[in-house]
Protein backbone atom coordinates (compact mmCIF):
# COMPACT_ATOMS: atom_id res chain seq x y z
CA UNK A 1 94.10 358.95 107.98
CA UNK A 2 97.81 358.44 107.86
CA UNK A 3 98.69 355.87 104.94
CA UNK A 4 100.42 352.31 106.70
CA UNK A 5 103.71 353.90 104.94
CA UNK A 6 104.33 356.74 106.91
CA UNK A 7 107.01 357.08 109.54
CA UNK A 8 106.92 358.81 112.61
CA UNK A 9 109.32 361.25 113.67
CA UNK A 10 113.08 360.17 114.41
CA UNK A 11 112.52 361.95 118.06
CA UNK A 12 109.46 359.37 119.05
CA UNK A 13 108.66 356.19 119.15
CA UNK A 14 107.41 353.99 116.09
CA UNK A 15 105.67 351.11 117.86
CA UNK A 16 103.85 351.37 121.33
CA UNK A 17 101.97 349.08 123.15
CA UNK A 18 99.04 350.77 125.27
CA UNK A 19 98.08 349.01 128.06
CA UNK A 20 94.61 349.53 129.54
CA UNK A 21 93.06 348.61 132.99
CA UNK A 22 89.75 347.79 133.10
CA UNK A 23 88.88 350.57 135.77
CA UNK A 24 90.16 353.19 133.35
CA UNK A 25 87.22 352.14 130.84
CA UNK A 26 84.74 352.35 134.00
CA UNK A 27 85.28 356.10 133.48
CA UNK A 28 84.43 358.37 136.98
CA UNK A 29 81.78 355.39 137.75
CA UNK A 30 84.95 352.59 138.32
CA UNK A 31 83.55 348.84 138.37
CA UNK A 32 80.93 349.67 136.56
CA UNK A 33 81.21 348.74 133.06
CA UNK A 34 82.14 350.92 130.02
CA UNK A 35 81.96 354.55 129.86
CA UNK A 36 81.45 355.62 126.42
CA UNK A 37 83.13 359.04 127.08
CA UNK A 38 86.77 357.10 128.44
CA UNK A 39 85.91 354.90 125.15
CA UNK A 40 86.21 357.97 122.84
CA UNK A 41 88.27 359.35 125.03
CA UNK A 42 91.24 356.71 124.08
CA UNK A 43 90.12 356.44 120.53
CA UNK A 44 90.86 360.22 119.80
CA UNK A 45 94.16 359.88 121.37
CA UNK A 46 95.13 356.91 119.18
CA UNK A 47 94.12 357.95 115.99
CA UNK A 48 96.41 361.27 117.46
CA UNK A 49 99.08 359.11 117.12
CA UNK A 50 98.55 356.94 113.88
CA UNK A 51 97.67 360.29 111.88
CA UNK A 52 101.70 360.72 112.88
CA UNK A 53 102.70 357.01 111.29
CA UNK A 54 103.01 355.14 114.58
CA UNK A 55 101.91 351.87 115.12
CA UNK A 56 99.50 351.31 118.10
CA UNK A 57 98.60 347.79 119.34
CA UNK A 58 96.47 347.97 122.73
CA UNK A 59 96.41 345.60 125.63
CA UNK A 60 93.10 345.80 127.50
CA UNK A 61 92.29 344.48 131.12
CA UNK A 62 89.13 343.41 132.51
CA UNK A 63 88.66 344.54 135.99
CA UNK A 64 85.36 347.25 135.02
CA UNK A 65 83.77 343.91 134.62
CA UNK A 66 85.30 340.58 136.55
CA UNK A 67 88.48 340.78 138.31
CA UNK A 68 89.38 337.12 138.80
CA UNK A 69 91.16 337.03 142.56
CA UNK A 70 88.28 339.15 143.97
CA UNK A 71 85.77 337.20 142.04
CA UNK A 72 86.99 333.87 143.26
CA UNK A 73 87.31 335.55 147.32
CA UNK A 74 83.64 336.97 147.09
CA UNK A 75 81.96 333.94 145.40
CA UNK A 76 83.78 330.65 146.31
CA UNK A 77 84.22 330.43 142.80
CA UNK A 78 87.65 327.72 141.64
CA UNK A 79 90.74 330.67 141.37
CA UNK A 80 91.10 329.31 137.13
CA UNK A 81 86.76 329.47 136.87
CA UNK A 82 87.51 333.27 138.39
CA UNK A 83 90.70 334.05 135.94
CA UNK A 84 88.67 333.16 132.75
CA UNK A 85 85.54 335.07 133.63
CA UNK A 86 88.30 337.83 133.97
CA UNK A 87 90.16 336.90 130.76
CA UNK A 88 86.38 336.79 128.79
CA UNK A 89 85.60 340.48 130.44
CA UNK A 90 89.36 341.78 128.11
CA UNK A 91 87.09 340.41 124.98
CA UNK A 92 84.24 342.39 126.09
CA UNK A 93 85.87 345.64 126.65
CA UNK A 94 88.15 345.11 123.84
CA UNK A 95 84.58 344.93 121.25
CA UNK A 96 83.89 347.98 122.63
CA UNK A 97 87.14 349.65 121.64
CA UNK A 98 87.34 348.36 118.86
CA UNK A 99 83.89 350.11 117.63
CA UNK A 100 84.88 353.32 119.60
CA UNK A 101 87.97 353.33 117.01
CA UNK A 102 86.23 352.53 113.97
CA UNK A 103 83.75 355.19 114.33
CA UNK A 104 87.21 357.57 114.61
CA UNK A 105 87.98 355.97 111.37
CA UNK A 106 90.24 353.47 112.20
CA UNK A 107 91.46 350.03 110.91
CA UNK A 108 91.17 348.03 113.83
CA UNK A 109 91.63 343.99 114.37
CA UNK A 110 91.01 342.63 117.93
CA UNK A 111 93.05 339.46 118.53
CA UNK A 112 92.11 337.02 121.38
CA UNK A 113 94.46 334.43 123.79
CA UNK A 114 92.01 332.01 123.66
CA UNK A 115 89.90 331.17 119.88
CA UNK A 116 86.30 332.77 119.49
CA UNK A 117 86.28 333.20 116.02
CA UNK A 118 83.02 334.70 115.62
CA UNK A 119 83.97 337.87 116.97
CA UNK A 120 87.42 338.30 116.42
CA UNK A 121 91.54 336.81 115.31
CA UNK A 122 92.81 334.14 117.34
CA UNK A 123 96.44 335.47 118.33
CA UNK A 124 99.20 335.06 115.75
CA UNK A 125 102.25 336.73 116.48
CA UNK A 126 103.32 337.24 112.63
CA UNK A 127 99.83 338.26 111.67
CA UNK A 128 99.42 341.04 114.05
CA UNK A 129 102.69 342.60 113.25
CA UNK A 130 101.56 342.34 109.54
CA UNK A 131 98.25 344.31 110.80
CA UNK A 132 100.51 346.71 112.62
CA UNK A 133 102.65 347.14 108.99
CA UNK A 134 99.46 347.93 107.03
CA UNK A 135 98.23 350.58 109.69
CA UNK A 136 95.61 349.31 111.69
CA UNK A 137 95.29 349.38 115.54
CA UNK A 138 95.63 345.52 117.22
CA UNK A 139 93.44 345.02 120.12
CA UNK A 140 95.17 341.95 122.45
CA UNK A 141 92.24 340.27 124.53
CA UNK A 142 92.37 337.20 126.56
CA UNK A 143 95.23 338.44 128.72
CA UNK A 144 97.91 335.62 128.29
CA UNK A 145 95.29 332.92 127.68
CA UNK A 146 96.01 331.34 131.31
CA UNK A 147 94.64 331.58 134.63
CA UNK A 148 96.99 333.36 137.02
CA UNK A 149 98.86 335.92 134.72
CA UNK A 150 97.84 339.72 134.68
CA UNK A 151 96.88 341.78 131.75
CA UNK A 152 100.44 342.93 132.96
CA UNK A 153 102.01 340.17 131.97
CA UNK A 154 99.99 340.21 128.80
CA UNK A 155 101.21 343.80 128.16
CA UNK A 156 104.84 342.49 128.44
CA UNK A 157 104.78 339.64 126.55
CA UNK A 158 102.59 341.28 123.66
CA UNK A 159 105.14 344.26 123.31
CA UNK A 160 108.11 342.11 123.37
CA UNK A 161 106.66 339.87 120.37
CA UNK A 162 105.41 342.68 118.27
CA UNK A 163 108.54 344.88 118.80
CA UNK A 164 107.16 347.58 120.35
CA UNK A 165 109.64 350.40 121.26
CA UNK A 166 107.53 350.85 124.61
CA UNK A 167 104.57 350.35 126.46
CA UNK A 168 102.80 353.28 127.74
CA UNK A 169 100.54 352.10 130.97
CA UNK A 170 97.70 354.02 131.00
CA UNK A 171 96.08 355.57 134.28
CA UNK A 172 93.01 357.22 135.42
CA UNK A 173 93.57 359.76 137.17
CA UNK A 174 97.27 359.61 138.30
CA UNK A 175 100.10 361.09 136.61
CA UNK A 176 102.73 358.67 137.37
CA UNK A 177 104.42 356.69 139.89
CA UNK A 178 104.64 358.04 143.19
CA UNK A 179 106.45 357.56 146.62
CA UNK A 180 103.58 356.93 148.52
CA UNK A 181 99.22 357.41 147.35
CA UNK A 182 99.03 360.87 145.72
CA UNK A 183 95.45 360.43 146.77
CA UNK A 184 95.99 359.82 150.38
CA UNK A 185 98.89 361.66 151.19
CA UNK A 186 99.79 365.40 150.20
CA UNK A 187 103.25 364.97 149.99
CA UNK A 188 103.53 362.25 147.91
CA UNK A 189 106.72 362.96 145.19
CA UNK A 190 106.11 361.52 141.66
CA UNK A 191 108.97 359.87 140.44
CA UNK A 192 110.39 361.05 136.70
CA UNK A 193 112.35 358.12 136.17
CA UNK A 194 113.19 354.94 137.76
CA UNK A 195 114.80 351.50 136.93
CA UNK A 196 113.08 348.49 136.95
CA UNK A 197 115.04 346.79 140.07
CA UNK A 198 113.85 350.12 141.98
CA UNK A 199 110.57 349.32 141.14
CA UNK A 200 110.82 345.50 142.39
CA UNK A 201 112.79 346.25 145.49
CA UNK A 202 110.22 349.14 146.82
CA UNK A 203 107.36 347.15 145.39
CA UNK A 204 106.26 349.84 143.58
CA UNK A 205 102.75 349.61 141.80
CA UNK A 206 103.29 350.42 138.39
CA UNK A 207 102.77 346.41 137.05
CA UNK A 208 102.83 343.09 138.19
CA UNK A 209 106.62 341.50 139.62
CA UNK A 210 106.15 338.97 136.89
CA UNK A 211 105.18 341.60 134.14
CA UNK A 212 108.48 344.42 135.55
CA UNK A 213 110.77 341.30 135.39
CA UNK A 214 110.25 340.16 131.63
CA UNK A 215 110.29 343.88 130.82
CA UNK A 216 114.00 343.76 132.23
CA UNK A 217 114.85 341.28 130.97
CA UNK A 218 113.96 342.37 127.38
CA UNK A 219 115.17 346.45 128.13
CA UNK A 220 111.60 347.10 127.02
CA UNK A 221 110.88 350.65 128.45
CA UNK A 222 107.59 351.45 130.84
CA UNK A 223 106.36 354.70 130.65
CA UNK A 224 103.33 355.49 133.07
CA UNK A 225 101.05 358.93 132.60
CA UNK A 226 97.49 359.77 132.88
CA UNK A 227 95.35 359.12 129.99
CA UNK A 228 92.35 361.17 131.33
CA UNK A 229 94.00 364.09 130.36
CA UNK A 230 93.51 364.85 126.09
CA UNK A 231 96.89 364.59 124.07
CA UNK A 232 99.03 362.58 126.73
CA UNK A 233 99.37 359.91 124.58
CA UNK A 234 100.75 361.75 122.02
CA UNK A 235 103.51 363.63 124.42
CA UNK A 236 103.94 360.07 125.47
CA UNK A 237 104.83 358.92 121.79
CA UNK A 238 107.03 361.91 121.09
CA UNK A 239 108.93 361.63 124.56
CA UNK A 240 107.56 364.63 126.25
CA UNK A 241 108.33 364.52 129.95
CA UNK A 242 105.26 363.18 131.07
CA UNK A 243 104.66 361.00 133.47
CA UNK A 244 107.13 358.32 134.99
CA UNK A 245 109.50 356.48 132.69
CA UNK A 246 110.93 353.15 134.42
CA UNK A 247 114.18 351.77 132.40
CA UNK A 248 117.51 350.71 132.45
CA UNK A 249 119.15 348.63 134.94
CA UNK A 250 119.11 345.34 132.89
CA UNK A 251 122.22 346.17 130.55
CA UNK A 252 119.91 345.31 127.35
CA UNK A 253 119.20 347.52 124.51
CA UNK A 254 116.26 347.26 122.69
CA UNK A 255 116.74 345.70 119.11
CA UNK A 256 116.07 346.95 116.00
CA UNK A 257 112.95 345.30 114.96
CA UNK A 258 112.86 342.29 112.20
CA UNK A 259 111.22 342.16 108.49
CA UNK A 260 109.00 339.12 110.17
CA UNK A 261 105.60 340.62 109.65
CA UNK A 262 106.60 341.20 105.89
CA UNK A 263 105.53 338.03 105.07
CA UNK A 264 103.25 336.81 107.26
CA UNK A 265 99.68 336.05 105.80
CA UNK A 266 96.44 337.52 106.91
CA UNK A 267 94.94 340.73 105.54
């Protein structure tokens, strides 16, 4: 395994947040829990990418397991009750990432919005960037830790604090953003790039308003791709042209990243 001082190459990107929807975990049988295969799946790819010196922290959704909105419409269930069922489904799936990865060999730490000590961090900025310094993989659960945010948002907010140079927003099965439902309509054109007010103004699904807007905000670039198919991560990380990249359009430049995590404690 790559030692926490290596660098990756100038052409790619050093820190990446990977976002991952629940439904991606469910594998070919979606909404129905974990699939093992996705699970290894994923951890092959990111131990692809640390064995290159890149730092990987993950974002994972719930929706294989509880979606809140459709939760609280089916059951009656209070909209919050529904959102933290959803937000304790992250911690499940994110358990079973993390031991996915460490049977790849990799340092992992799982980090949670809300405090559950027994089974993993609660979230400290400083502490997972010091995790991130030393080479291990950071697994964000919890979403946010409120009711009414997206993993999206999560995603957003958890790259921008840690630095990353990008998220990469994992699908299952589609290879991008498109025009119109690849899956319904032949002649649906996949977009290469796009900005992020394009993506707001044609309501585009790639993540949540809220989630787009504080990645504009912030210049923090979006690039969506398939993670069903082996090494696409990787491509992803070395800017391969994979995928849809959604940037610009804010007139922000990502910053070089800080010396914070130098000194934060944890180990």
């Amino acid at each position: 395994m790559t030692s926490p001082g290596a660098a990756a190459s100038p052409a790619g990107y050093r820190r990446i947040l990977l976002k991952l929807s629940g439904e991606a975990l469910a594998g070919a049988a979606a909404g129905a829990g974990v699939d093992p295969e996705v699970l290894y799946l994923v951890a092959r790819e990111v131990r692809s990418v640390r064995d290159a010196g890149v730092d990987v922290a993950i974002v994972v959704g719930g929706g294989n397991i509880v979606r809140g909105v459709q939760m609280a419409e089916k059951t009656g269930v209070a909209r919050v009750t529904a959102d933290y069922m959803g937000l304790l489904a992250t911690v499940i799936n994110a358990l079973a990432l993390q031991d996915a990865m460490e049977r790849e060999g990799l340092e992992t730490r799982v980090q949670t919005a809300v405090e559950m000590r027994q089974v993993a961090e609660p979230y400290i900025r400083r502490r997972a960037i010091r995790h991130l310094e030393k080479g291990r993989v950071v697994i964000f659960a919890g979403g946010t830790g409120s009711p009414y945010f997206t993993t999206d948002t999560a995603a957003a907010l958890r790259a921008i604090e840690i630095e990353a140079d990008a998220i990469l927003m994992a699908k299952k099965g589609v290879d991008g953003v498109y025009d119109k439902d690849p899956r319904d309509s032949r002649d649906a054109t996949r977009f290469r790039t796009l900005d992020y007010m394009e993506v707001l103004n044609r309501g585009l699904k790639v993540m949540d308003a809220t989630a787009t807007s504080l990645c504009m905000d912030n210049g923090m670039p979006i690039i969506v791709f398939d993670i069903t198919r082996p090494g696409n991560v990787k491509r992803a990380v070395f800017k391969e042209e994979i995928g849809t990249l959604v940037a610009g359009g804010a007139g922000h430049e990502r910053r070089p990243r800080g010396r914070e995590g130098a000194h934060a404690e944890g180990d």
